[in-house]
Structure formats: C-alpha cells, structure tokens
Protein backbone atom coordinates (compact mmCIF):
# COMPACT_ATOMS: atom_id res chain seq x y z
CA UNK A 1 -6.22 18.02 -72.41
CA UNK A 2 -6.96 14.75 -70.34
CA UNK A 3 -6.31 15.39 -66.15
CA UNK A 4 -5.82 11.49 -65.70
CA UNK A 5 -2.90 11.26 -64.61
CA UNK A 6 0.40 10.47 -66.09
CA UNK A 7 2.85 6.72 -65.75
CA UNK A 8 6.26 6.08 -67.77
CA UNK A 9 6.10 2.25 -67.91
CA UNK A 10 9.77 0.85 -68.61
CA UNK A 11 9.50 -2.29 -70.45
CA UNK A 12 6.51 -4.33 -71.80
CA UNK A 13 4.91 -6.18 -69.64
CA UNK A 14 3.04 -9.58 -69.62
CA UNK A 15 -0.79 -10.15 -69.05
CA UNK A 16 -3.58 -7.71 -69.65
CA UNK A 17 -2.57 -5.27 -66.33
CA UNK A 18 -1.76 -2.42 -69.18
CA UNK A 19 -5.12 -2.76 -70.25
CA UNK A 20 -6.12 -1.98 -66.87
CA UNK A 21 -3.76 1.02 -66.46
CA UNK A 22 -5.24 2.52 -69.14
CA UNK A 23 -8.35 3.23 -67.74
CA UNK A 24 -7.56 5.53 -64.73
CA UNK A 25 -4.22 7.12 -66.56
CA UNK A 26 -2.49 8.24 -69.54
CA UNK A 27 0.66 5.91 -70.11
CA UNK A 28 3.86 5.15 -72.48
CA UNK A 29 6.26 2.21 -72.35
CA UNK A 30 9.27 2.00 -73.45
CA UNK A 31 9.81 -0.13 -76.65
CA UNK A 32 12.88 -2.02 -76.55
CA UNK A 33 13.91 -5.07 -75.16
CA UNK A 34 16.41 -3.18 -73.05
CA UNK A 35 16.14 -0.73 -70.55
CA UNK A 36 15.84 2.88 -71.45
CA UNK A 37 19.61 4.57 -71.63
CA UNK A 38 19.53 6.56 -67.78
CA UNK A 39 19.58 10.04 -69.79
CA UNK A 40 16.50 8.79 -71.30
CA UNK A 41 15.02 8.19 -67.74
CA UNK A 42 15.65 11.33 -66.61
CA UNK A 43 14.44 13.14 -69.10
CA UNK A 44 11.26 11.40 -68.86
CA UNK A 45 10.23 11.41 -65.04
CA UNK A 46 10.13 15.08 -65.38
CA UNK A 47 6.65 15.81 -65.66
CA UNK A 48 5.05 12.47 -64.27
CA UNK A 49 2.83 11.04 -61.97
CA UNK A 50 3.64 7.48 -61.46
CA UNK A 51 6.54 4.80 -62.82
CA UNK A 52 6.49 1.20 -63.20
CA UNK A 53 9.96 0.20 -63.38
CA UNK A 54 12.25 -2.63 -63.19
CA UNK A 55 15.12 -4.23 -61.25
CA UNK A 56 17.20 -2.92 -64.29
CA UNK A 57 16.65 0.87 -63.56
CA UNK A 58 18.04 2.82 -61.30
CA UNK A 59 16.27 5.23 -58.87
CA UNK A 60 18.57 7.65 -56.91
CA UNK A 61 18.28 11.11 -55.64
CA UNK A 62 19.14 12.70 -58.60
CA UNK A 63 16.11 10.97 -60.73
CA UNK A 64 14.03 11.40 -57.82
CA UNK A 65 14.88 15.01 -57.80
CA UNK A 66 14.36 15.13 -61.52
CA UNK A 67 10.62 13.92 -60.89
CA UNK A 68 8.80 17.14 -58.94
CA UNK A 69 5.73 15.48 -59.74
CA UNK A 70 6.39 12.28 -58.97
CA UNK A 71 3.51 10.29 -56.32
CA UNK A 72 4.69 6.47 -56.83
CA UNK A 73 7.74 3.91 -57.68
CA UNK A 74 6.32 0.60 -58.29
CA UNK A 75 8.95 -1.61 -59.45
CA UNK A 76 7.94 -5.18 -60.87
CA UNK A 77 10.21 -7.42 -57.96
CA UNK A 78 10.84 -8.28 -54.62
CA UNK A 79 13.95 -6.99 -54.37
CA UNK A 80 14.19 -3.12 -54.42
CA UNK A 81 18.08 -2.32 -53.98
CA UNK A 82 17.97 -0.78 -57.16
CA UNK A 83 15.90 2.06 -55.34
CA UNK A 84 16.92 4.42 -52.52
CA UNK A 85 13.69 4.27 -50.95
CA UNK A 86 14.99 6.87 -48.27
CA UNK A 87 15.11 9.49 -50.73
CA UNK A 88 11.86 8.65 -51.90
CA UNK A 89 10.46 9.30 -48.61
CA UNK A 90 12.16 12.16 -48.22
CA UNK A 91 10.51 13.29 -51.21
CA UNK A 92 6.83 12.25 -50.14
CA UNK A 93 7.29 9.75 -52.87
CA UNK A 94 5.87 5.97 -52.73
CA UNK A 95 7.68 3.04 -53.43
CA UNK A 96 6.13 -0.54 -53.58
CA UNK A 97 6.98 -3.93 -54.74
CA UNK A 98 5.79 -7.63 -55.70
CA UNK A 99 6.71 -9.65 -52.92
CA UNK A 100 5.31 -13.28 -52.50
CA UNK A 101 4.34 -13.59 -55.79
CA UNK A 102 8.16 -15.64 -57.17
CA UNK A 103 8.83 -17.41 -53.99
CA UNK A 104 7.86 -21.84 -55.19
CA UNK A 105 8.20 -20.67 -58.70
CA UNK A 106 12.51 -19.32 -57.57
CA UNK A 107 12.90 -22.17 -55.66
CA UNK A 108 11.94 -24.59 -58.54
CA UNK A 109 15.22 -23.16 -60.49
CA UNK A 110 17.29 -23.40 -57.63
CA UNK A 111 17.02 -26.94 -56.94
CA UNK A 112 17.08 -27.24 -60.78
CA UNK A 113 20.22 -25.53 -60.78
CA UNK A 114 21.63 -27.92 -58.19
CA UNK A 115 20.42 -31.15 -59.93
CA UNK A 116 21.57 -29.95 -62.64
CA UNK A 117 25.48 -28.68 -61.26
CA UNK A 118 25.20 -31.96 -59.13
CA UNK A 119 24.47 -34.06 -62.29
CA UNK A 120 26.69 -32.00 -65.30
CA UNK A 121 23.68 -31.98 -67.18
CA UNK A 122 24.76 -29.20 -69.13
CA UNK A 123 27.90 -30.59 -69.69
CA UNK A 124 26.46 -33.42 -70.96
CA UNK A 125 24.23 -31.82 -73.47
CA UNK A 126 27.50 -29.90 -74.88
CA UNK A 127 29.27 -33.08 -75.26
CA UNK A 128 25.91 -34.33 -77.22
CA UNK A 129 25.01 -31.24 -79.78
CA UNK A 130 29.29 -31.13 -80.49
CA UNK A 131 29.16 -34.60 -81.81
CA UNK A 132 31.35 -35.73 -78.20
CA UNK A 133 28.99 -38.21 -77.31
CA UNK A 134 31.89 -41.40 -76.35
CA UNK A 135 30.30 -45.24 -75.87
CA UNK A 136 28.78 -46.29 -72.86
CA UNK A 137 31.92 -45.83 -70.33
CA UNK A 138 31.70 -46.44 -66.04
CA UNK A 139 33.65 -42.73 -65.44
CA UNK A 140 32.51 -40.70 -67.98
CA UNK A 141 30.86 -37.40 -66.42
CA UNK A 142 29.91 -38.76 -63.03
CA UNK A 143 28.59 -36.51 -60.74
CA UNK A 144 27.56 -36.34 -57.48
CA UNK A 145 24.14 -37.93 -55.81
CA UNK A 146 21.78 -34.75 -54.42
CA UNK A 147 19.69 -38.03 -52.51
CA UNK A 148 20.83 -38.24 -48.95
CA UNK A 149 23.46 -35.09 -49.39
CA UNK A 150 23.96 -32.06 -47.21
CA UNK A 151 21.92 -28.80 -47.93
CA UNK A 152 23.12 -25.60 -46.43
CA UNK A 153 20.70 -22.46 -46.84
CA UNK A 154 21.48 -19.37 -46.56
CA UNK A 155 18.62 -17.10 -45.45
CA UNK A 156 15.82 -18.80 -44.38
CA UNK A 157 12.97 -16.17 -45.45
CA UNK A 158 10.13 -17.42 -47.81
CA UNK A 159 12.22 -18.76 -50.79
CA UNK A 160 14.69 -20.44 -48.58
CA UNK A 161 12.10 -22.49 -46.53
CA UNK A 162 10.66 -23.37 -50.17
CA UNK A 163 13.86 -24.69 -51.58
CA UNK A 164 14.36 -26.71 -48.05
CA UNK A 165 10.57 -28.16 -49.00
CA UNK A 166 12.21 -29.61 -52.29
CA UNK A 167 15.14 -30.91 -50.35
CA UNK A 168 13.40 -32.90 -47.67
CA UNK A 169 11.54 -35.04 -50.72
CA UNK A 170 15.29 -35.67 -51.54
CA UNK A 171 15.73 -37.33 -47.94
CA UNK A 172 19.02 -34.39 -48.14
CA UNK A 173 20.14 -33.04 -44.07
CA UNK A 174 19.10 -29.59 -44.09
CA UNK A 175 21.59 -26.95 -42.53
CA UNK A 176 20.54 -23.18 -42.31
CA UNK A 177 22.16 -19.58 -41.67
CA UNK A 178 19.89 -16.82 -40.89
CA UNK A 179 19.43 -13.76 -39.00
CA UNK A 180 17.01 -15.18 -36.81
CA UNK A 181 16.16 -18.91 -36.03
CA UNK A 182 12.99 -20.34 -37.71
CA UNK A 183 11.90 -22.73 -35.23
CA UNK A 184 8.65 -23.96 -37.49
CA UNK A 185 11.20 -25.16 -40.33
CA UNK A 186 13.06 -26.55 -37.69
CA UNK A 187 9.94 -28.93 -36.37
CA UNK A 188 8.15 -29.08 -39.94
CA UNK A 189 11.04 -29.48 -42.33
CA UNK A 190 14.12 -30.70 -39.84
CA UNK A 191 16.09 -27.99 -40.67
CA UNK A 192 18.97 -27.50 -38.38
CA UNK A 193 20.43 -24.09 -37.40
CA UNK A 194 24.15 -23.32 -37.66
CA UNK A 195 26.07 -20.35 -38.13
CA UNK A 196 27.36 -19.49 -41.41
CA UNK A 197 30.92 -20.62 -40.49
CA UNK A 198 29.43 -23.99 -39.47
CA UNK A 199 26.96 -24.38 -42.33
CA UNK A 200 29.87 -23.62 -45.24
CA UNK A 201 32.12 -26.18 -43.51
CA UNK A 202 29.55 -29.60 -43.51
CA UNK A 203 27.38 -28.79 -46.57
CA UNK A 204 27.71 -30.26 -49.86
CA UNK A 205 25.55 -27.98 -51.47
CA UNK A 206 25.25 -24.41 -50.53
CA UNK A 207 22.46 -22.62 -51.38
CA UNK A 208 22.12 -18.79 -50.91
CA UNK A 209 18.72 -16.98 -50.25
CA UNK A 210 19.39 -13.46 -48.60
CA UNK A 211 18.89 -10.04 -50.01
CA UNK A 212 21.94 -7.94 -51.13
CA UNK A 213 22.73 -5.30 -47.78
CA UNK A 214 25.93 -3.57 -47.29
CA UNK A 215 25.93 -6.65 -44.53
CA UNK A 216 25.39 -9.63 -47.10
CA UNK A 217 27.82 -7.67 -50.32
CA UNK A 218 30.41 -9.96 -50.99
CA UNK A 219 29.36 -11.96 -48.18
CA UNK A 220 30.58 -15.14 -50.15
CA UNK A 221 34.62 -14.20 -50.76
CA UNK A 222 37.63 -16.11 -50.98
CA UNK A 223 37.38 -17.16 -46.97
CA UNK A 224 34.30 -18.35 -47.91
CA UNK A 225 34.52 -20.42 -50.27
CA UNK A 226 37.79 -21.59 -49.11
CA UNK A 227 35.96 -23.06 -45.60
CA UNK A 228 33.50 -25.27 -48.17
CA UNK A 229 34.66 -28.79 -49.17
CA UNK A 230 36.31 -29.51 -52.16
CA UNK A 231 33.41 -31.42 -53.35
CA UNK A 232 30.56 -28.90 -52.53
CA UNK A 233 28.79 -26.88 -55.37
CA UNK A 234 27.62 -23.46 -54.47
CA UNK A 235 23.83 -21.91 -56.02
CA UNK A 236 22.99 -18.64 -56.40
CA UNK A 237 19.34 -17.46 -57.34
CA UNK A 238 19.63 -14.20 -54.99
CA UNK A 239 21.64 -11.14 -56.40
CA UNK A 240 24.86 -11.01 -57.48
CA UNK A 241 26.34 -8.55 -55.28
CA UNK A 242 26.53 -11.35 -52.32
CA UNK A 243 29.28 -13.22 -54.41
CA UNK A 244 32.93 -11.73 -55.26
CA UNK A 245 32.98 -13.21 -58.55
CA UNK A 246 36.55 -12.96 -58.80
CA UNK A 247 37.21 -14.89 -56.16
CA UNK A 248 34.84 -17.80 -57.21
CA UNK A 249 36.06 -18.04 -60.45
CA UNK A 250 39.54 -18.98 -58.52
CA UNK A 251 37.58 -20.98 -56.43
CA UNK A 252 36.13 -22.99 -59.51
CA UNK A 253 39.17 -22.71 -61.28
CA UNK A 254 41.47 -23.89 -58.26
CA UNK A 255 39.26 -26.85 -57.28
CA UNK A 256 38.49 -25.34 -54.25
CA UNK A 257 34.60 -25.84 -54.47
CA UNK A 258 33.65 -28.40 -57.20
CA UNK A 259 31.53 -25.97 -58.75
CA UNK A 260 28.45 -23.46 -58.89
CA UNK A 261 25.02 -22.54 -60.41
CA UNK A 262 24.10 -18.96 -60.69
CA UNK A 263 21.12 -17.42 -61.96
CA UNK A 264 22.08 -13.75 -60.76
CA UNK A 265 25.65 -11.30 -61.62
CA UNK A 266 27.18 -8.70 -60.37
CA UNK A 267 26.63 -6.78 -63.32
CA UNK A 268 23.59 -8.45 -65.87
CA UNK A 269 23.95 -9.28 -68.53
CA UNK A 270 26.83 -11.02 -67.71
CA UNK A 271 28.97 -10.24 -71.17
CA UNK A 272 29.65 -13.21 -73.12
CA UNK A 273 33.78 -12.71 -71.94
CA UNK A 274 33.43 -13.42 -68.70
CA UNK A 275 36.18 -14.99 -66.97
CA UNK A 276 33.42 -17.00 -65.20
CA UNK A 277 31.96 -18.07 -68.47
CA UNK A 278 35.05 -20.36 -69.37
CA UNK A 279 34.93 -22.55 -66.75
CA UNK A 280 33.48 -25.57 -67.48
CA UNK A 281 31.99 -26.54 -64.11
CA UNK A 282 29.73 -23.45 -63.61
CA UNK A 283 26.00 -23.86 -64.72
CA UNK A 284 25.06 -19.60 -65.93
CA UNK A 285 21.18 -19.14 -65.87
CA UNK A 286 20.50 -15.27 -67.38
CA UNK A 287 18.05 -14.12 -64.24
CA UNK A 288 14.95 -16.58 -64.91
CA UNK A 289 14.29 -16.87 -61.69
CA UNK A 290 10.88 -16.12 -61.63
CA UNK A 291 10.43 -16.54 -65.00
CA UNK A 292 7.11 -18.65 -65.74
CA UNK A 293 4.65 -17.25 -67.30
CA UNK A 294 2.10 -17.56 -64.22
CA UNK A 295 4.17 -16.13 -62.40
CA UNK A 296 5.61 -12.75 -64.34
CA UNK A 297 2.16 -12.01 -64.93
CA UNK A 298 1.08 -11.73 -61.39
CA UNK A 299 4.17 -9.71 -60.59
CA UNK A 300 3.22 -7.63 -63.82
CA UNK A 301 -0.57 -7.06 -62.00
CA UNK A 302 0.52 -6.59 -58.90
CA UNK A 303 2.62 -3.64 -60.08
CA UNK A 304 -0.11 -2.49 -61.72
CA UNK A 305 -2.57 -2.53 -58.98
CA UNK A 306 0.12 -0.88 -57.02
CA UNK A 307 0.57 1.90 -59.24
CA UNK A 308 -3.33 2.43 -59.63
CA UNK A 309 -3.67 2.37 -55.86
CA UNK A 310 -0.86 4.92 -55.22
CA UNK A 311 -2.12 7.36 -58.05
CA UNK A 312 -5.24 7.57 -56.05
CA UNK A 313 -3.50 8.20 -53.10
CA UNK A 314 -5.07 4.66 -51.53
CA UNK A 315 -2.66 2.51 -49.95
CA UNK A 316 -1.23 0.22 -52.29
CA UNK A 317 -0.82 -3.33 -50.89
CA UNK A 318 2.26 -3.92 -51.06
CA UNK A 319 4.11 -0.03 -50.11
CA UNK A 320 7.38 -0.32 -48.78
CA UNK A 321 7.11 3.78 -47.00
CA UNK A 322 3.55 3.97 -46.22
CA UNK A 323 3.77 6.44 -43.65
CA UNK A 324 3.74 9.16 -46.41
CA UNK A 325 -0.22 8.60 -46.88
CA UNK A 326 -0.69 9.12 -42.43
C-alpha cells in the first residue's frame, strides 16, 4: 500500500499539471463534465489529503468537517467565495488560489462584451443565420459609438486597471469607484475617481470589477440602475451575486439602462428560461472569462503546484491562511 499521499481532483483539467501530480501523490478526478453531486463530495473528502477544486464546489464546515485528514484546498480561481476559508483555518487546513494568472486575458472579454452590447453584434448575427437580413437601410440596428464615450469602473484592482488600458486606446473618459484611490491609474491611464453614486450617474458604460462581499451582494439593485442613463449599457465579468437580476431584467425591460453584457449569474448555468434570457438587448456569455487556452492552463498549474507545495507542508505560493505552516 503506497504512503504518497492522497488528492480528489474535481474536474479534468487542461495542460500536463496532472502528469505532474502524479508523481508525488495518488489521485482521482472526477469524470463528468459537471461537478460531482455535493453527497458525492462528501463522501469523498473523507479519507484525503489534498483537493483541487473548482469555483463550482462548495466548501463549508460541514465538508471541512467531513475531511479529518484534510492538509490543503486549492481551488483553480481567483475568486474563493465558494470557500469558507475561516473554517479551514480553524481546521489547520490550507486554502490557496490562482490569482494573476486571468487578469488581460478577463479584461479582453469585457471590452468585447461592451463592443459588442455597444454595437448589437449579436443581434445582428441572429437577424443573419434567421434569414432577417433587410437591404442596406440608414436605422437599421444602430448602436452606440464606444470611441470618445464614458467608462465607469467599478473596482479598480488588477482586472479593472486592465480593462481601463483597453479603454484609453478608445480615446473613452475613464471614471472609477473603488475602495481606495489608485493614484498611478490616475497619472498613467487618466482615470478619474468618483464615488459610485457619481460614476453610475455620467457613465455610458458601466463596467463592474469587484469581488462578491456581503458589502458588494446586490450592490447593483433597482436604485442603481435607476441613477444610470437611459442610454448606458452595464458589463458584468465579476460574479453574479453583485447584480439583483430581477431588478435588471426590469431595468432592461423598462428602458431604464439600454442594456447589459454579462459573463457571470447568480446561479450558473443560467437555465435556458431565464427571464433575463428573453430580452433582446442583453449579450449572455456562459463564464468564459478566463477562458483561453493559455490562460486555463496556467491556472490549471498553478493549482497544481499549489497542491504539491501544501502536501509537503512547503508554503504554496499563492496560500490565502498561511499562518497555519508558522
């Protein structure tokens, strides 16, 4: 009977960083496309040493507690609200992530999903494949020019400042919200601070970049929206819990905001009856943010090298509680 140790691996995962696993530790991933059902989870994490997981599974207390031999969480993503790192801690457990890895490659599909809300480009291509494409005619699906327009961004942090990059090559004014100012994007990029009141009010795109908190849930409501122009289009590439989605599909729906891009839902997948989904000027992306193939393979390594770390009791480089190895 091997000692290596022991690693539930939740999905399969791009690249060759398996390969690597496989060398220092005895391993199984799960099969399917989707995650594994949570009774499934629990069931496994009993006797191991180590889990890669994703942003689709859920790590509470109770799987925690399930997991008496547990050393490491190392989820493949930035964000980790999907795991109560507190009760790891409590538990001597170790959680790490993949930040830095997403940030140019998330920003790319937000400012494709606002060139492409701006522009009804996927309007347009419906119209096309359904046989709806009408002569040459002066009014037919205009939309509104990104060049010279009014960027407000939400959370400044890494992916934010990237996405304002993209927008000064637009010549686009550059609003921003954050927790703290950012005084080198305000001399390198021209960004200009505002508060979140301000920024909804004059932008004409509106662009969110912060984490989900019990501070930023729902953060984007019906007051919200309802202080944006009637011309401004809202993007999400964040999480979904920022946005009540009820109230922007009365937003959409009301003509209150012109429309949105989202990448992210509350709940994912979004189910294909939606109230959101029948509204014609929302652009729905199914969580692709960081989904190029450079860069879900360096998230996929850098969970691995994580996990490998942490099962050695190292210090992984990227450990959100490492105060359990002092």
């Amino acid at each position: 009977m091997s000692d290596r140790p022991t690693v539930f691996v939740t999905r399969r995962l791009p690249g060759d960083g398996l390969d690597r696993l496989g060398e220092v530790a005895q391993f199984d991933v799960w099969p399917e496309d989707g995650p594994p059902p949570r009774e499934v989870l629990l069931e496994r994490v009993r006797d191991l040493d180590g889990l890669l997981c994703l942003l689709t599974d859920t790590i509470d207390a109770e799987l925690l507690d399930a997991a008496s031999k547990l050393k490491l969480v190392s989820t493949m993503a930035v964000g980790y609200d999907n795991i109560d790192v507190a009760a790891a801690t409590e538990r001597g457990v170790l959680v790490c992530h993949t930040p830095g890895v997403l940030t140019e490659t998330t920003a790319d599909l937000a400012f494709a999903l606002l060139l492409a809300a701006a522009r009804r480009v996927v309007e347009g291509d419906r119209a096309v494949r359904a046989g709806a494409w009408p002569t040459w005619k002066p009014d037919y699906l205009l939309g509104v020019d990104v060049w010279g327009a009014t960027l407000g961004i939400v959370g400044l942090g890494a992916i934010g400042q990237a996405v304002a990059r993209r927008a000064s090559g637009f010549g686009m004014r550059i609003l921003y919200s954050s927790r703290s100012r950012e005084p080198d994007a305000e001399r390198d990029l021209g960004c200009e601070h505002a508060t979140f009141e301000e920024l909804l009010e004059q932008a004409d795109f509106v662009s969110a970049h912060v984490p989900l908190t019990e501070e930023t849930r729902d953060v984007f409501d019906k007051a919200a929206f309802g202080r944006m122009k009637p011309t401004a289009i809202f993007i999400n590439t964040a999480r979904g819990g920022i946005v009540n989605e009820g109230d922007l599909e009365q937003a959409l729906a009301s003509g209150v905001i012109a429309g949105a891009a989202i990448d992210v839902a509350q709940v994912e997948p979004m189910a294909g009856d939606h109230p959101l989904l029948k509204l014609p000027n929302l652009v729905v992306t199914p969580h692709i943010g960081s989904a190029s193939v450079a860069t879900r393979t360096r998230m996929a390594d850098m969970a691995v090298d994580n996990l490998i770390a942490g099962l050695h009791r190292r210090k992984p480089a990227h450990c959100l509680n490492p105060q359990i190895l002092d």
